[in-house]
N, C-alpha and C. Protein backbone atom coordinates (compact mmCIF):
# COMPACT_ATOMS: atom_id res chain seq x y z
N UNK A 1 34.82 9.29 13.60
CA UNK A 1 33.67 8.94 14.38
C UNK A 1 32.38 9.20 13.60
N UNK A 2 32.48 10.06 13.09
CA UNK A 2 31.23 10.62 12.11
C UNK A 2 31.03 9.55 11.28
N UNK A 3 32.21 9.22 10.10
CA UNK A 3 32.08 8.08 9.03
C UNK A 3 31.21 6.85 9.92
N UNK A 4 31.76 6.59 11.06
CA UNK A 4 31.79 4.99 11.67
C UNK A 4 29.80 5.34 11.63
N UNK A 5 29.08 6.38 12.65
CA UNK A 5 27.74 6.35 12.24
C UNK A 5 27.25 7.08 11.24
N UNK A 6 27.65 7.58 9.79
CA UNK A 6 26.98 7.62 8.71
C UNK A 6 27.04 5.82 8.41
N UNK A 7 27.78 5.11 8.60
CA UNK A 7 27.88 3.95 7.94
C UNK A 7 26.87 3.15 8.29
N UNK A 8 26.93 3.00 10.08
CA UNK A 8 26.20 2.30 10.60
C UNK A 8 24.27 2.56 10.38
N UNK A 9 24.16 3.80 9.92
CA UNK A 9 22.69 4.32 9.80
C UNK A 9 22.13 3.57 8.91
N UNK A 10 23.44 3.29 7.30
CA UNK A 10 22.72 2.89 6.06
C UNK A 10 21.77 1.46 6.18
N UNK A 11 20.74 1.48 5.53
CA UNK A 11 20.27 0.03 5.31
C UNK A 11 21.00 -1.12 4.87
N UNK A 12 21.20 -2.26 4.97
CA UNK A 12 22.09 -3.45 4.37
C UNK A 12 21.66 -3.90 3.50
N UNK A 13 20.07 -3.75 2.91
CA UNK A 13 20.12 -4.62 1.64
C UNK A 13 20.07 -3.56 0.60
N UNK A 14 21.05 -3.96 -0.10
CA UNK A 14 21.45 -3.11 -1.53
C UNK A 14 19.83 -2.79 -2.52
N UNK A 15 19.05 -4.35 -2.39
CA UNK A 15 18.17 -4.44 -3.23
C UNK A 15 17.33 -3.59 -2.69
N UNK A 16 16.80 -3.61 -0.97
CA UNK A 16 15.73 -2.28 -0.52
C UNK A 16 16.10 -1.30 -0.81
N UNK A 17 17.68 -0.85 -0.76
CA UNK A 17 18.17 0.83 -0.93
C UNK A 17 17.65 1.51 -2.66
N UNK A 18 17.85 0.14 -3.40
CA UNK A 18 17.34 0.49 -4.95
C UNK A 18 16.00 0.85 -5.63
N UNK A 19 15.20 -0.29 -4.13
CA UNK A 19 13.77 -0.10 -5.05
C UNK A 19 13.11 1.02 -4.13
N UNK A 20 13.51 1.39 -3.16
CA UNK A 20 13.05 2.36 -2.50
C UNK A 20 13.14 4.36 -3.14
N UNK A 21 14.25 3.84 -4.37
CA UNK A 21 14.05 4.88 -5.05
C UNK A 21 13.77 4.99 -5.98
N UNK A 22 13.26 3.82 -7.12
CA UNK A 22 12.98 3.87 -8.17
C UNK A 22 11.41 4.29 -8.45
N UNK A 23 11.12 4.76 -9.48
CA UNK A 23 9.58 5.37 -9.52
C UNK A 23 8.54 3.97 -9.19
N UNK A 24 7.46 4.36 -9.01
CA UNK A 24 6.33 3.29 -8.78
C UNK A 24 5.28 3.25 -10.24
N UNK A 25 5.24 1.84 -10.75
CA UNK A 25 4.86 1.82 -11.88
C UNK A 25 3.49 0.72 -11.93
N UNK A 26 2.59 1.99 -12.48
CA UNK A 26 1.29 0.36 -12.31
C UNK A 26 1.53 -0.92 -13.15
N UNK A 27 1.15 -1.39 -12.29
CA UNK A 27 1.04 -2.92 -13.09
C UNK A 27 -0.50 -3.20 -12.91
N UNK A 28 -0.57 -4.39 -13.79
CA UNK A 28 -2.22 -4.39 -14.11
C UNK A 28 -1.80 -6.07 -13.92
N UNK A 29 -2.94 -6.68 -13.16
CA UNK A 29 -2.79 -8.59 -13.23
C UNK A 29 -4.03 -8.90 -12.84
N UNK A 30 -3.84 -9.85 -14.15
CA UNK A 30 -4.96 -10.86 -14.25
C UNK A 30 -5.21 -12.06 -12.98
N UNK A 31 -6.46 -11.84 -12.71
CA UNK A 31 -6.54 -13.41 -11.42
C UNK A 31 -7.30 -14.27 -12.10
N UNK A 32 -7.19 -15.33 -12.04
CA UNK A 32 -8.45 -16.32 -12.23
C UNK A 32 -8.53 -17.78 -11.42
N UNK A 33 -9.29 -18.18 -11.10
CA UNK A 33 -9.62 -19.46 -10.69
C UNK A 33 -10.45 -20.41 -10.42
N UNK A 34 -10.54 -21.40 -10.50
CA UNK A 34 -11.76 -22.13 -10.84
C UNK A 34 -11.75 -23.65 -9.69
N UNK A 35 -11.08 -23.75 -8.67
CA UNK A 35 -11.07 -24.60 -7.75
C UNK A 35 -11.32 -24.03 -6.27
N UNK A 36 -12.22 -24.90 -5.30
CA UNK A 36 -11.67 -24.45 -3.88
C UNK A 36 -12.33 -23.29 -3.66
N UNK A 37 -13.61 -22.73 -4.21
CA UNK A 37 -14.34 -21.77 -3.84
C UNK A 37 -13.34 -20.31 -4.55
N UNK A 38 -13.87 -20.40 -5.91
CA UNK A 38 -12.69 -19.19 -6.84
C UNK A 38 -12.77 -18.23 -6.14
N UNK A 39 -14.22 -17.61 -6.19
CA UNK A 39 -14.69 -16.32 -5.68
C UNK A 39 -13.59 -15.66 -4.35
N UNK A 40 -13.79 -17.32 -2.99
CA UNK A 40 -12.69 -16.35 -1.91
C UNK A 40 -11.31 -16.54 -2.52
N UNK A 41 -10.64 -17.45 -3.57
CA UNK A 41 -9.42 -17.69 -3.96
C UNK A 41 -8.93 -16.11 -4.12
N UNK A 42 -9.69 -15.61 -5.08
CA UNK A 42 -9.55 -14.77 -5.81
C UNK A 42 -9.61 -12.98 -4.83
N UNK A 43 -10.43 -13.66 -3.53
CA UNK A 43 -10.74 -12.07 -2.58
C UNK A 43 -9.26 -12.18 -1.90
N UNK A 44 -8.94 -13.77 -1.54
CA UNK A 44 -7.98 -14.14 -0.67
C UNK A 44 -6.56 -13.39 -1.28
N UNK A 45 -6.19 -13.77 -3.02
CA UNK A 45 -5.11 -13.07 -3.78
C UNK A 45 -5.25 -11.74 -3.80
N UNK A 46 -6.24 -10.89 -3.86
CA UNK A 46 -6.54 -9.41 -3.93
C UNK A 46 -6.07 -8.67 -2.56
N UNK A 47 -6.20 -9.62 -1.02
CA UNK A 47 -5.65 -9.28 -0.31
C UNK A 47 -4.23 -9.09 0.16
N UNK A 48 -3.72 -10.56 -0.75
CA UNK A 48 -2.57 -11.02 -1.16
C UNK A 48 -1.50 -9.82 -1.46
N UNK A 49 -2.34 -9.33 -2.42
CA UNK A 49 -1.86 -8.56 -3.38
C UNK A 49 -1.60 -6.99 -2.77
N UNK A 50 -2.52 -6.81 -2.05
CA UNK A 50 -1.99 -5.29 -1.16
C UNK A 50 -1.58 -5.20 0.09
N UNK A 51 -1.01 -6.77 0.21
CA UNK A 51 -0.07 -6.75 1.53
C UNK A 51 1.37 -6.83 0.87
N UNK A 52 2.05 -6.87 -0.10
CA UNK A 52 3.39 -6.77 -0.68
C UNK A 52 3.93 -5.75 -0.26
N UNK A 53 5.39 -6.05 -0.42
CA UNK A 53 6.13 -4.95 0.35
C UNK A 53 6.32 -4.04 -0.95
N UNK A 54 5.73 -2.38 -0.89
CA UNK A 54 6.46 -2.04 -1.83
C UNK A 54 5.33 -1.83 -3.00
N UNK A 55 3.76 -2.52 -3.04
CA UNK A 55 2.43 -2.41 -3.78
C UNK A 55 1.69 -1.81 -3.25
N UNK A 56 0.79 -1.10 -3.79
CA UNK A 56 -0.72 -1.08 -3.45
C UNK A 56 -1.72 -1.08 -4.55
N UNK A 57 -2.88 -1.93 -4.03
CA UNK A 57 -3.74 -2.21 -5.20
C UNK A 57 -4.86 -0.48 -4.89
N UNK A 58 -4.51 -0.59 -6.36
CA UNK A 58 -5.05 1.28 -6.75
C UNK A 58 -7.02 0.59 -7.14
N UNK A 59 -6.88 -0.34 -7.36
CA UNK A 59 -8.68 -0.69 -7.86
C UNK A 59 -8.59 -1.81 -8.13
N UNK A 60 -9.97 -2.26 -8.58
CA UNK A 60 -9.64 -4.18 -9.23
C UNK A 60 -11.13 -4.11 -9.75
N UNK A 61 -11.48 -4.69 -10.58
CA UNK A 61 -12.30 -5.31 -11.50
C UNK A 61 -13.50 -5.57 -10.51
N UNK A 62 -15.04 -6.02 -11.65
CA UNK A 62 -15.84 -6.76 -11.18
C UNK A 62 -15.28 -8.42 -11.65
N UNK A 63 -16.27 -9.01 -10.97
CA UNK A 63 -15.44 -10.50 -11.41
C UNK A 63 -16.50 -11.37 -12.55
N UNK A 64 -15.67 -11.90 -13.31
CA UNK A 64 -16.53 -12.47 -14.89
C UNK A 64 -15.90 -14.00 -14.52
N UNK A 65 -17.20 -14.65 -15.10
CA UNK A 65 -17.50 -16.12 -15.45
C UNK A 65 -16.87 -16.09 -16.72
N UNK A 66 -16.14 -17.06 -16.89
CA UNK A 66 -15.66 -17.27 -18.12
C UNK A 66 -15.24 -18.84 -18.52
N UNK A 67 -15.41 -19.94 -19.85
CA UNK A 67 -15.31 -20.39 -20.31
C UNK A 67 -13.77 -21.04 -19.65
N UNK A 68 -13.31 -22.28 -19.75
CA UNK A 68 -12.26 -22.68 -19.78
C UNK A 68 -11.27 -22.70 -20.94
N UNK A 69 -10.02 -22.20 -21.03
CA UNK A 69 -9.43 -22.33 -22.20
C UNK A 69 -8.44 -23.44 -22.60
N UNK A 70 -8.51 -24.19 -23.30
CA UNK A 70 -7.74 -25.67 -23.01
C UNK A 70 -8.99 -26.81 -22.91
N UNK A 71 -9.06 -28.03 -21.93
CA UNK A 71 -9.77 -29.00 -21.67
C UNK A 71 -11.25 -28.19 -21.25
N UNK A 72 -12.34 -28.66 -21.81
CA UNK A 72 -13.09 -28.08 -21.24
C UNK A 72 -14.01 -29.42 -20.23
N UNK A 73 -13.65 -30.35 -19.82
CA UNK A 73 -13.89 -31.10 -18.61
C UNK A 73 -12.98 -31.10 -17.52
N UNK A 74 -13.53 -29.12 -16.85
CA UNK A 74 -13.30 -28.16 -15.97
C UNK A 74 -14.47 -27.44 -15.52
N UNK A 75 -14.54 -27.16 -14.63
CA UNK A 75 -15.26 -25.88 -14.00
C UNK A 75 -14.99 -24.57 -14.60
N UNK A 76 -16.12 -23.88 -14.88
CA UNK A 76 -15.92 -22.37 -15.40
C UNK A 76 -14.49 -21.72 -14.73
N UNK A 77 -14.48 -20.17 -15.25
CA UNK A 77 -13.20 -19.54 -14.05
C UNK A 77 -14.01 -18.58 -13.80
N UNK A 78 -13.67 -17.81 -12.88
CA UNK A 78 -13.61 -16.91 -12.04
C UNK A 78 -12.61 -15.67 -12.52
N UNK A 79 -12.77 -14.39 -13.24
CA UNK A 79 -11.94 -14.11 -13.59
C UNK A 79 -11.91 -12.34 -12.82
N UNK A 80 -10.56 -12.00 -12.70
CA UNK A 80 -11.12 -10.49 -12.02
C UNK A 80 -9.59 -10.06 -13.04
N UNK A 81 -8.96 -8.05 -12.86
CA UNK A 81 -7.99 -7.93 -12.95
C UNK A 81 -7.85 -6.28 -11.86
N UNK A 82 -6.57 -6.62 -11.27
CA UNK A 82 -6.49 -5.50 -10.06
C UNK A 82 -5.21 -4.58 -10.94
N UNK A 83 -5.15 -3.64 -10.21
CA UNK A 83 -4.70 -2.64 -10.90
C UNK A 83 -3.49 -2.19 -9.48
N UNK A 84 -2.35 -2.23 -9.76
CA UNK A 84 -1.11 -1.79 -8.47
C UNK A 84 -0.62 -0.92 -8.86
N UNK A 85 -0.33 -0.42 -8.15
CA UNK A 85 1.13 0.30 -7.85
C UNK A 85 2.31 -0.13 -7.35
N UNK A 86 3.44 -0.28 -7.99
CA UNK A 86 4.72 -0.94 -7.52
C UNK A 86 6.03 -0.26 -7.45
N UNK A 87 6.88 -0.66 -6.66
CA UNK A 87 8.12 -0.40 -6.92
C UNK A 87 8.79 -1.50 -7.43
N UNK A 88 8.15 -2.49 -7.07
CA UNK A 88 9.12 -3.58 -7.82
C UNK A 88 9.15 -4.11 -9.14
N UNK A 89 10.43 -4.29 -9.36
CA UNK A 89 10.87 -4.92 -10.82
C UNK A 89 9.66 -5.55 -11.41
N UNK A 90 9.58 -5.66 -12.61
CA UNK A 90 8.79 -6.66 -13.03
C UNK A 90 9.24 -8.27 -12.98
N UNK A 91 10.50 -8.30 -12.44
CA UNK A 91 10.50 -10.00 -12.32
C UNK A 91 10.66 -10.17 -10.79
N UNK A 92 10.77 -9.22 -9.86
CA UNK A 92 10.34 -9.11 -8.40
C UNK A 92 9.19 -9.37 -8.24
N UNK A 93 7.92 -8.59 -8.63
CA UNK A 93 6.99 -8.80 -8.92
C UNK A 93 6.54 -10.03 -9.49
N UNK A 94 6.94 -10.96 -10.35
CA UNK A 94 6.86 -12.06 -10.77
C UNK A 94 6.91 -12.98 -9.81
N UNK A 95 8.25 -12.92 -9.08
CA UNK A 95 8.20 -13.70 -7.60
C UNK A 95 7.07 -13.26 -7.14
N UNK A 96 6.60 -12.95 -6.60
CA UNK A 96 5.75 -12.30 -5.69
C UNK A 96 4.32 -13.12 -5.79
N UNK A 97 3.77 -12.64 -7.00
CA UNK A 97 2.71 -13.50 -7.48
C UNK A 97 2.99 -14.82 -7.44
N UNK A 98 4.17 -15.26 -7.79
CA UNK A 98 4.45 -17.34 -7.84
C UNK A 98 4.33 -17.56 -6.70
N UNK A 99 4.77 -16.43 -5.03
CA UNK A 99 4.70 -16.99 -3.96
C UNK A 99 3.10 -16.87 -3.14
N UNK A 100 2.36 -16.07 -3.97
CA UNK A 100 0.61 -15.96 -3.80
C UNK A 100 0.43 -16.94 -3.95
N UNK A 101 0.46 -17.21 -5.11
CA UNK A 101 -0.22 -18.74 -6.12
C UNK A 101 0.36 -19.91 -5.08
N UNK A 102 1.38 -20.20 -4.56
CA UNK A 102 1.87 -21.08 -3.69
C UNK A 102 1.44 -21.30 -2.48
N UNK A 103 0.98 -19.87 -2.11
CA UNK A 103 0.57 -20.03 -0.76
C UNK A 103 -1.15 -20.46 -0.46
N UNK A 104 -1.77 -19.99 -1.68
CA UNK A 104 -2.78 -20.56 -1.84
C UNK A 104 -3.13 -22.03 -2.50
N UNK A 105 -2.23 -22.51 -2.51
CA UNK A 105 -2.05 -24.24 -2.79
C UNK A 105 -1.56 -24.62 -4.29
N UNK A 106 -1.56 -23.61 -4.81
CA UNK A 106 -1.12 -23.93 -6.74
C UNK A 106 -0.11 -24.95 -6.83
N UNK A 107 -0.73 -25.57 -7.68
CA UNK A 107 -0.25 -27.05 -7.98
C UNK A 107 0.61 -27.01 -9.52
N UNK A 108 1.83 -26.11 -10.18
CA UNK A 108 2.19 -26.76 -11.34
C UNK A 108 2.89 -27.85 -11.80
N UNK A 109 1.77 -29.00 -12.35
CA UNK A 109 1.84 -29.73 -12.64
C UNK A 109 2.42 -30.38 -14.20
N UNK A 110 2.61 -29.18 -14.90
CA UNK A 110 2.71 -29.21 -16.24
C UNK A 110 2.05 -29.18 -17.43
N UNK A 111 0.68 -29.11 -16.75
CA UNK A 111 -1.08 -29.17 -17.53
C UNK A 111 -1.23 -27.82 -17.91
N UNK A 112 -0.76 -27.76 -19.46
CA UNK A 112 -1.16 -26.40 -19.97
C UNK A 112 -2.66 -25.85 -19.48
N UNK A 113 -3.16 -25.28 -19.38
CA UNK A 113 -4.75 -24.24 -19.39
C UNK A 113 -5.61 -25.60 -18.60
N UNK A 114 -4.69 -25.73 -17.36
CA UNK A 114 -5.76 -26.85 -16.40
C UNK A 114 -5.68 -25.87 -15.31
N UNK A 115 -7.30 -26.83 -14.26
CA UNK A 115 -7.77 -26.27 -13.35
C UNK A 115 -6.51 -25.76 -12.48
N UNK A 116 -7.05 -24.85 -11.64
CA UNK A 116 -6.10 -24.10 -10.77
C UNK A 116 -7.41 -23.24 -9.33
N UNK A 117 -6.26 -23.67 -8.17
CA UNK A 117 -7.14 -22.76 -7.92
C UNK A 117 -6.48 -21.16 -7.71
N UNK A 118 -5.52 -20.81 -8.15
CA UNK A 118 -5.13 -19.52 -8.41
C UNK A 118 -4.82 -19.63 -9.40
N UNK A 119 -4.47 -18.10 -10.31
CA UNK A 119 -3.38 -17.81 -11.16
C UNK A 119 -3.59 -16.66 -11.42
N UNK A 120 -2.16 -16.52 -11.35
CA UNK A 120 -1.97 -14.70 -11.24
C UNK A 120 -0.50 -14.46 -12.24
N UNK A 121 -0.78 -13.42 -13.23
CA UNK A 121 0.10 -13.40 -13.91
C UNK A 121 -0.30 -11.59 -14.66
N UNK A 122 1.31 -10.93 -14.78
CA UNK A 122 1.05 -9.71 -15.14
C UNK A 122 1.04 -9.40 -16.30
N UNK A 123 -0.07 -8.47 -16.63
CA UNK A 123 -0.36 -8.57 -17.77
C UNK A 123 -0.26 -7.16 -18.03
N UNK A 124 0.45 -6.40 -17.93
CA UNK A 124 1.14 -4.69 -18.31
C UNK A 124 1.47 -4.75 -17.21
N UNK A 125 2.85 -4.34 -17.05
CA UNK A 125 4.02 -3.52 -16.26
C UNK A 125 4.26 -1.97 -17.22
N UNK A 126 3.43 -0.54 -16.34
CA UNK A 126 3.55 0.48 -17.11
C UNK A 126 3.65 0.28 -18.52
N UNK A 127 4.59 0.80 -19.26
CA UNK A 127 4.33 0.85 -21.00
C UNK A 127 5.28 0.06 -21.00
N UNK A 128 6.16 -0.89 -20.06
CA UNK A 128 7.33 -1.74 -20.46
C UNK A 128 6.97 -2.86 -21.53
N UNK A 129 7.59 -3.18 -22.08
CA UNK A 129 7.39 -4.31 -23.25
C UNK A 129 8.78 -5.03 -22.55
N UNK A 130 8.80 -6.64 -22.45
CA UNK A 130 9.69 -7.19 -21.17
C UNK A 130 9.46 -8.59 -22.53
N UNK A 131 10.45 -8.68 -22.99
CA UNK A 131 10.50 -10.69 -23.21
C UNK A 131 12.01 -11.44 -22.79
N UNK A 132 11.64 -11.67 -21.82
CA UNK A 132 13.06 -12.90 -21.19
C UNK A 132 12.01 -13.94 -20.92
N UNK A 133 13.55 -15.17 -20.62
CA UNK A 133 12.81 -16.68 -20.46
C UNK A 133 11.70 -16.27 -19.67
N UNK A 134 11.67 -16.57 -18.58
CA UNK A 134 10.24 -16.80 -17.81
C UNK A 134 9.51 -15.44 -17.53
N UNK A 135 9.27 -14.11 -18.25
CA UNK A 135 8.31 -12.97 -18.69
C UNK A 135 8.02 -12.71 -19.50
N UNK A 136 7.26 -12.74 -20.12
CA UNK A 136 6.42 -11.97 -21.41
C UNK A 136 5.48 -11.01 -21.04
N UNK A 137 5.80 -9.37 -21.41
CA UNK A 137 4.84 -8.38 -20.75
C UNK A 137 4.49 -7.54 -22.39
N UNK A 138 3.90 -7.16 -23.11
CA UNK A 138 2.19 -7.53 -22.26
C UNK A 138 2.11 -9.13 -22.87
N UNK A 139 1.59 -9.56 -21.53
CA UNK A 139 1.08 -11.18 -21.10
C UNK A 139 0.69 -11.51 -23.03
N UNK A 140 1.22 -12.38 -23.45
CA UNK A 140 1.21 -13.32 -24.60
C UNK A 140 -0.42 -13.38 -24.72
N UNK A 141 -0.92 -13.56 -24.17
CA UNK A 141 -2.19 -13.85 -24.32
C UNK A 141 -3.57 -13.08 -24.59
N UNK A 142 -2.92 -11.76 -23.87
CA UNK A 142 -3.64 -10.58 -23.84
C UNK A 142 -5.05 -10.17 -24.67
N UNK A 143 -4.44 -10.48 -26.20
CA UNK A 143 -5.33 -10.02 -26.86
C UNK A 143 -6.44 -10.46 -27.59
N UNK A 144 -5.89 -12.12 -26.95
CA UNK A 144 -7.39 -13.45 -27.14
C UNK A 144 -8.28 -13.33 -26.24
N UNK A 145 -8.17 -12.65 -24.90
CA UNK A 145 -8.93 -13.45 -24.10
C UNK A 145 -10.04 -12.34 -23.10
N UNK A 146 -11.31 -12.31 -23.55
CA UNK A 146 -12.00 -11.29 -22.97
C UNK A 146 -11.96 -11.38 -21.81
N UNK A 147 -12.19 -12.32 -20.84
CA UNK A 147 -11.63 -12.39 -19.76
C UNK A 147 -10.68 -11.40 -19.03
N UNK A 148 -9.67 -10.95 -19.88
CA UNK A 148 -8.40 -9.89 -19.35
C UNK A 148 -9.18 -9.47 -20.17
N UNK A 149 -9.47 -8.63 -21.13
CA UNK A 149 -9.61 -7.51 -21.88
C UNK A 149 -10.82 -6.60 -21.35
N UNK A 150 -11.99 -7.20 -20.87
CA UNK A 150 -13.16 -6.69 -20.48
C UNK A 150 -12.61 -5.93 -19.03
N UNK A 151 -12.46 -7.19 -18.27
CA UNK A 151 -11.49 -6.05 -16.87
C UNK A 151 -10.94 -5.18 -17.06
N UNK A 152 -10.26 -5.36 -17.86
CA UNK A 152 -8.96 -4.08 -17.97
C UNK A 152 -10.18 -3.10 -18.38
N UNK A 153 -11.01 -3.08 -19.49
CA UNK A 153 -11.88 -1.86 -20.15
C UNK A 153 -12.53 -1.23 -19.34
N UNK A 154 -12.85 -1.97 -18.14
CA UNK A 154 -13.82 -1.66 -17.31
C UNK A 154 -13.31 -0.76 -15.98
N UNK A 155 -11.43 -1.12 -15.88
CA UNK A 155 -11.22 0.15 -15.10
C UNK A 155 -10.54 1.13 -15.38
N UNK A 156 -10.11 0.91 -17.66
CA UNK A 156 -9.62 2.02 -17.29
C UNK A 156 -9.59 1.84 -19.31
N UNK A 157 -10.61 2.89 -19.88
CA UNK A 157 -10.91 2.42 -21.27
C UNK A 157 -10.27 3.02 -21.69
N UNK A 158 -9.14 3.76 -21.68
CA UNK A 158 -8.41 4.69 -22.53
C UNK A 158 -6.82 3.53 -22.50
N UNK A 159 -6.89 2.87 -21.82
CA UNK A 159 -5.56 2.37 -21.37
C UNK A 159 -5.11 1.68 -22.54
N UNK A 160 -3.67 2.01 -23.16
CA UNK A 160 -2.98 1.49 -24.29
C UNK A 160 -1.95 0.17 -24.03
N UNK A 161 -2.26 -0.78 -25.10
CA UNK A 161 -1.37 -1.43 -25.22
C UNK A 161 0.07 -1.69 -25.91
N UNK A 162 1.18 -1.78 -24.81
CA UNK A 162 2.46 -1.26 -25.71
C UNK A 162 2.60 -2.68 -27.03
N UNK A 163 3.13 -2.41 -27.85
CA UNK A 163 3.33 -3.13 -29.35
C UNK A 163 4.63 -2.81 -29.40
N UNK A 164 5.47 -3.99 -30.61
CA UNK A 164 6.77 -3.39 -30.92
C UNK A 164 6.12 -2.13 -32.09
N UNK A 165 5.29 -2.14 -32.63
CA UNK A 165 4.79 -0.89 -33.89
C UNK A 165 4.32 0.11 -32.71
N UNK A 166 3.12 0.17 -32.74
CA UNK A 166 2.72 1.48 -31.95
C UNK A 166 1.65 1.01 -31.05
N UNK A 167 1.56 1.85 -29.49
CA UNK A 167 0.20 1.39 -28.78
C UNK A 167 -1.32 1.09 -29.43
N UNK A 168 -1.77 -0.35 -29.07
CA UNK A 168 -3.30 -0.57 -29.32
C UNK A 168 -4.22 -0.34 -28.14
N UNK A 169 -5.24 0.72 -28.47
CA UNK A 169 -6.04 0.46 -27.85
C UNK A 169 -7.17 -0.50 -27.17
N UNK A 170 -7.58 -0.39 -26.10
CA UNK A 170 -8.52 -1.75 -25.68
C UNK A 170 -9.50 -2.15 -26.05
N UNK A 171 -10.42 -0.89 -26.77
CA UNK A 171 -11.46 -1.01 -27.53
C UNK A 171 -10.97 -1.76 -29.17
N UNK A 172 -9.80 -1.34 -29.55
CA UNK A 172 -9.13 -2.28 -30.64
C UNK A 172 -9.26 -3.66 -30.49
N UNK A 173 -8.44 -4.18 -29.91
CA UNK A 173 -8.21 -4.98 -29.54
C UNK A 173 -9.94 -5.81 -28.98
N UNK A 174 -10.53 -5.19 -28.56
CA UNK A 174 -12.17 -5.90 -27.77
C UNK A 174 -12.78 -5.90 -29.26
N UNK A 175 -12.84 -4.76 -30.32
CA UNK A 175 -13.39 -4.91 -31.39
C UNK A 175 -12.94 -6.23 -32.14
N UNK A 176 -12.01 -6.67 -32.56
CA UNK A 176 -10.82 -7.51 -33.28
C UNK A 176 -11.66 -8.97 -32.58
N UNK A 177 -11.84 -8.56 -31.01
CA UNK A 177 -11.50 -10.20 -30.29
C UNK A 177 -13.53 -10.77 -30.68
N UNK A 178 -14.42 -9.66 -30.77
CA UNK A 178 -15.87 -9.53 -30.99
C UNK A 178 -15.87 -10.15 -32.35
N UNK A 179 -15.02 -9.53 -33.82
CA UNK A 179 -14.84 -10.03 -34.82
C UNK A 179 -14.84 -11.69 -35.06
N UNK A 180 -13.81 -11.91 -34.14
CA UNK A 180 -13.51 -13.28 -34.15
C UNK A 180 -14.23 -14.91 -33.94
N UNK A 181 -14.77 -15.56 -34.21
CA UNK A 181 -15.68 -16.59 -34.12
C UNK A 181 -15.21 -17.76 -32.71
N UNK A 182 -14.01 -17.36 -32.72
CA UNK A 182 -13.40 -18.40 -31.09
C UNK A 182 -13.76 -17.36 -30.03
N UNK A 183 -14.31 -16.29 -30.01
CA UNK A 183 -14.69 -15.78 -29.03
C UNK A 183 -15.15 -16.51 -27.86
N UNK A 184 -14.61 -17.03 -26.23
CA UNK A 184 -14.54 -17.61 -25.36
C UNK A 184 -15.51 -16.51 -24.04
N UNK A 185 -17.15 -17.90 -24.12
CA UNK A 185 -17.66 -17.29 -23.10
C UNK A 185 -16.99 -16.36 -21.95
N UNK A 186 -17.88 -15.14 -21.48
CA UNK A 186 -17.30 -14.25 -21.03
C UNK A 186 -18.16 -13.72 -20.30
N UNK A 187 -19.03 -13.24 -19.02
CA UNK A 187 -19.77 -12.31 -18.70
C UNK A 187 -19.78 -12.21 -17.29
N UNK A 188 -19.90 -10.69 -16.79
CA UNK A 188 -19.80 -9.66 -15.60
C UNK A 188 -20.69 -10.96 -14.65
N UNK A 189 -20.60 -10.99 -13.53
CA UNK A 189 -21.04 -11.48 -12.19
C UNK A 189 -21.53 -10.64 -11.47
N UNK A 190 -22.65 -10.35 -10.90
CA UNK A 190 -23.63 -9.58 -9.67
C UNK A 190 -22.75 -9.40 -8.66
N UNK A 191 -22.05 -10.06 -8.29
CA UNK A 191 -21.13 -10.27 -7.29
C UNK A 191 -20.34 -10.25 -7.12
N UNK A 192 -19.35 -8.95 -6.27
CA UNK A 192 -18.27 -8.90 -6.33
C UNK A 192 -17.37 -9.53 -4.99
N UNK A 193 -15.74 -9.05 -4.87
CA UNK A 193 -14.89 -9.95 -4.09
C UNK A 193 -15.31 -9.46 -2.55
């Protein structure tokens, strides 16, 4: 009789019983968007973002105007980056964001670096370094694009980037991207989400 309600008490999904004990690991993600009024796109995903089962957004960025990367017969973006706390996987998490971006109308169409009016993609999961088909952590892009780099500096300047050699810092990495002559308009907004 005992066994029959220890049994009946347990939860049924294997996957809640797992992530409910695994540690909670920040993740850091980039928003940007440039259709459909970015500014609420972007308040709308931030809300998005700390209603997940299993997250909470620990802070988030001021939001930066930034340059289009790709076609530039586009509208500027809108760029912010929030800062979570998770229990979930990094490719749980991956879902998660594709079903934001969806719910706010995201259209992939197959148009590399075209308009959107979301996009949300993680760009550090804790110190994990992650490459399978559809993840690349830290985000491929990371270290071109002031856009992510300035956010990130701005909530948290000590914060390292994992490498297969050894962590780079953000000021590295912001020095390197300053060096560079493709440097892609970039600057803070009065106005936040």
């Amino acid at each position: 009789m005992v066994a029959a309600n220890v049994a009946a008490d347990r939860p049924r999904n294997a996957k809640a019983i797992n992530s409910m004990h695994r540690d909670a690991v920040d993740a850091w993600i980039g928003l940007g968007s440039n259709l459909e009024n970015p500014k609420r796109q972007l308040a709308q995903a931030v809300s998005a973002l700390g209603g997940l089962n299993q997250c909470r957004v620990l802070d988030r960025s001021r939001l930066y105007l930034s340059s289009p990367m790709g076609p530039q017969d586009q509208p500027d973006f809108i760029n912010a980056v929030v800062k979570l706390s998770t229990r979930l996987t990094a490719h749980e998490l991956l879902q998660a964001l594709q079903d934001i971006e969806q719910s706010q109308g995201r259209q992939r169409n197959g148009q590399h670096w075209g308009p959107r009016t979301i996009d949300l993609d993680i760009l550090l999961y804790g110190d994990q370094m992650i490459d399978s088909e559809d993840l690349t952590v830290p985000h491929p892009g990371l270290s071109h694009r002031a856009f992510v780099l300035y956010p990130l500096w701005e909530l948290d300047a000590d914060l390292l980037v994992p490498t297969a050699d050894k962590p780079l810092s953000l000021q590295a990495l912001i020095t390197d991207l300053q060096q560079q002559d493709t440097q892609l308009h970039c600057q803070p907004l009065e106005e936040s989400m």
